[in-house]
C-alpha atoms as a PDB file:
ATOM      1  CA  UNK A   1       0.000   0.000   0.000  1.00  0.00           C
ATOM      2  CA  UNK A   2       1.485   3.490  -0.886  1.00  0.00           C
ATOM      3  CA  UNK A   3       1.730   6.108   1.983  1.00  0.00           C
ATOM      4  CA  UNK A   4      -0.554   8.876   1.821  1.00  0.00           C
ATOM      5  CA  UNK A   5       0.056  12.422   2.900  1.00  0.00           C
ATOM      6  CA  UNK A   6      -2.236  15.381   3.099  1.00  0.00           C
ATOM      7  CA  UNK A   7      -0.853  18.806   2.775  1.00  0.00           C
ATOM      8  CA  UNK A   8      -2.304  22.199   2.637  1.00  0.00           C
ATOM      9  CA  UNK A   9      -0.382  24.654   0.660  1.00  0.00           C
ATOM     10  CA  UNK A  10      -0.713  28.330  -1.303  1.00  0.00           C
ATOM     11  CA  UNK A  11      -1.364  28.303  -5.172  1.00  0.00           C
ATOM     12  CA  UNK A  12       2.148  29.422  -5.605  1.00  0.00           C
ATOM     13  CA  UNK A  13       3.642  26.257  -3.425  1.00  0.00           C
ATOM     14  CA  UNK A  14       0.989  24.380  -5.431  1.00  0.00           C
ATOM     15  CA  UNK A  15       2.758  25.693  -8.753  1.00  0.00           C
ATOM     16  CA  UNK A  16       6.259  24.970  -7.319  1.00  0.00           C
ATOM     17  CA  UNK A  17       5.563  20.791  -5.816  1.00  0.00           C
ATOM     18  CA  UNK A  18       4.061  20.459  -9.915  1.00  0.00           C
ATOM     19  CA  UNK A  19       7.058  22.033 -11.556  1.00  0.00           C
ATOM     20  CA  UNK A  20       9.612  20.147  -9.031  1.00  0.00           C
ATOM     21  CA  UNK A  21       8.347  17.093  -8.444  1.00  0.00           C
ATOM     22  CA  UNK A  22       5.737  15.929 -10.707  1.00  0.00           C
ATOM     23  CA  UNK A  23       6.927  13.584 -13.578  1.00  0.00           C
ATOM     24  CA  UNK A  24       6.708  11.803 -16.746  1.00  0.00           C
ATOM     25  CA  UNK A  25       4.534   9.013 -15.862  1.00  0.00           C
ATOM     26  CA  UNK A  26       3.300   9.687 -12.317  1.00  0.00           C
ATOM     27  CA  UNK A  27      -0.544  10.173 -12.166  1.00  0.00           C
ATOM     28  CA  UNK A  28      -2.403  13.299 -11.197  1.00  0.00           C
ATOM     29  CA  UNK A  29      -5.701  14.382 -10.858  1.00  0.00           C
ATOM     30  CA  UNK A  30      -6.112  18.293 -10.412  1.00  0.00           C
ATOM     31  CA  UNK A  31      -8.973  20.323  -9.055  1.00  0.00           C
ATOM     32  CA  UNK A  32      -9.173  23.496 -10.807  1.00  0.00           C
ATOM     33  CA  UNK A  33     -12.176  25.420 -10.421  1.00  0.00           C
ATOM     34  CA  UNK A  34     -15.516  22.807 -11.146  1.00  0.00           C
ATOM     35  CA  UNK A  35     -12.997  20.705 -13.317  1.00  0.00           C
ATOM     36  CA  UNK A  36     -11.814  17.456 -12.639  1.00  0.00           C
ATOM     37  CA  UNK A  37      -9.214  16.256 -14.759  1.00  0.00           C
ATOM     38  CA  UNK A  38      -6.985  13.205 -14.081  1.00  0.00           C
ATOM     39  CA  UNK A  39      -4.449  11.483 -16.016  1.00  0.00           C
ATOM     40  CA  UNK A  40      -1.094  10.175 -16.522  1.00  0.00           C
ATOM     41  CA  UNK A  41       1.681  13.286 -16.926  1.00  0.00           C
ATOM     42  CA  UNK A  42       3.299  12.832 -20.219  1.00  0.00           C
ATOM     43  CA  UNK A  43       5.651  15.606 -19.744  1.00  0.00           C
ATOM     44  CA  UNK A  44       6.240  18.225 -17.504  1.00  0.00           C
ATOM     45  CA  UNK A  45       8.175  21.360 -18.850  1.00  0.00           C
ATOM     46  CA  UNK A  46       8.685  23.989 -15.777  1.00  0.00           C
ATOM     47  CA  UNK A  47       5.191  23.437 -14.712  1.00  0.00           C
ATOM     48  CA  UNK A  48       3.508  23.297 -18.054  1.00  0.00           C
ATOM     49  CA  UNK A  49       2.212  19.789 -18.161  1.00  0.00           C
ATOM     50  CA  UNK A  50       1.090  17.733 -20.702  1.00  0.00           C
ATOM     51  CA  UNK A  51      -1.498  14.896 -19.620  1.00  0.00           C
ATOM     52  CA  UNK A  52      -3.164  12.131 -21.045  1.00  0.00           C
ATOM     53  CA  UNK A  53      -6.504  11.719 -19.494  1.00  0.00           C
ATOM     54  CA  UNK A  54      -8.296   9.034 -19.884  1.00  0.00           C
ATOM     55  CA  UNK A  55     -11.727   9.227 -18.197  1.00  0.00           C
ATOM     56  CA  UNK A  56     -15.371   7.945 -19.283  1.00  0.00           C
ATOM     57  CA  UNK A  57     -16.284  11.542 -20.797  1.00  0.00           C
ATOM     58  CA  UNK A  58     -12.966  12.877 -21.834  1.00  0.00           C
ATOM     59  CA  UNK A  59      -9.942  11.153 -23.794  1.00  0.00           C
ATOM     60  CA  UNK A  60      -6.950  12.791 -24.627  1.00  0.00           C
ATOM     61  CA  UNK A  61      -3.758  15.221 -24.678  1.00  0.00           C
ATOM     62  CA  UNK A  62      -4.154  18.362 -23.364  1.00  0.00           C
ATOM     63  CA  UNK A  63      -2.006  20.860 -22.172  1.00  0.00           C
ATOM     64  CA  UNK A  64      -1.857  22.787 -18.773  1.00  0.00           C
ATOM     65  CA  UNK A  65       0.207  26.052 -17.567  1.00  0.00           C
ATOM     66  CA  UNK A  66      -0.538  25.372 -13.518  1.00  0.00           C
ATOM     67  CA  UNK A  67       0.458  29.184 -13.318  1.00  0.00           C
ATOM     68  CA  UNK A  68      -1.797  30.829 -15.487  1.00  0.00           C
ATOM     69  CA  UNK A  69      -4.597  28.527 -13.657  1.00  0.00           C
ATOM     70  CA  UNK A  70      -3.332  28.914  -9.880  1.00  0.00           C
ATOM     71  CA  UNK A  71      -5.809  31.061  -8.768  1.00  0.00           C
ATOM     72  CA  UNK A  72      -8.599  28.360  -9.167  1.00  0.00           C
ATOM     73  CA  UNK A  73      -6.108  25.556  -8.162  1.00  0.00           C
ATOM     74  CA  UNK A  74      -8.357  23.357  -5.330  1.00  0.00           C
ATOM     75  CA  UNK A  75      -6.462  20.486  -5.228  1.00  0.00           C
ATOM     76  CA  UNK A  76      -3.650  18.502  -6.724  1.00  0.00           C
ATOM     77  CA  UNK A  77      -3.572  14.439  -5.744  1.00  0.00           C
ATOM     78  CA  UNK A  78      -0.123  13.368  -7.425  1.00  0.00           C
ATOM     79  CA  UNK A  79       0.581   9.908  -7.602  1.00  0.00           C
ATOM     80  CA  UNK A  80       4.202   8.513  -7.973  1.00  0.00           C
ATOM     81  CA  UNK A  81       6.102   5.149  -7.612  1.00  0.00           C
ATOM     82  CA  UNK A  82       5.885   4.870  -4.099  1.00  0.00           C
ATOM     83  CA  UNK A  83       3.301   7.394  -2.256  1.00  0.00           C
ATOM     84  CA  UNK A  84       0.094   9.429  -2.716  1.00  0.00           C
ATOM     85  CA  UNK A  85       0.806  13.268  -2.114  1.00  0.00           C
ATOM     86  CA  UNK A  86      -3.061  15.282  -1.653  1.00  0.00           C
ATOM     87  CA  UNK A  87      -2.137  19.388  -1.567  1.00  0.00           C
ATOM     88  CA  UNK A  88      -4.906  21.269  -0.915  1.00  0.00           C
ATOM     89  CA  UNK A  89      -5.240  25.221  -1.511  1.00  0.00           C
ATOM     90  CA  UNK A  90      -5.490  27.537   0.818  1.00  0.00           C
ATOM     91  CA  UNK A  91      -5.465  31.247   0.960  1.00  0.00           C
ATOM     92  CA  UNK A  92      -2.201  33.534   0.021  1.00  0.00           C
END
């Protein structure tokens, strides 16, 4: 079973966890604003990622600049090898 930890963190710290430790092949599922989107990080290029989401309503590649979307950020659940990391917004 993978550990789970539960944060609570700014936008901004929000912006800096995806740009420094989010990568190729770890899942995600982000919380911006109503939307939902989760999916498999294809790349990750200073916190613009690219995902490949693969849900019952959507299918796809899209691509996401965290920054220019951090002030709807909610949540971020990343996924890697080994443990489950939840950040949750909070205010500046």
């Amino acid at each position: 079973m993978k550990k789970k930890e539960n944060v609570s963190a700014t936008c901004d710290e929000i912006c800096h966890y995806i740009k420094d430790e989010v990568k190729s092949g770890d899942e995600v599922r982000l919380s911006i604003g109503r939307v939902y989107i989760p999916g498999t990080v294809i790349n990750n290029n200073e916190g613009v990622i690219q995902i490949k989401i693969d849900s019952e309503i959507i299918k796809g590649l899209t691509t996401i600049d965290v920054n220019k979307l951090k002030k709807d950020l909610i949540e971020l659940e990343h996924e890697c090898a080994d443990s489950i990391c939840i950040l949750e917004a909070k205010d500046d």
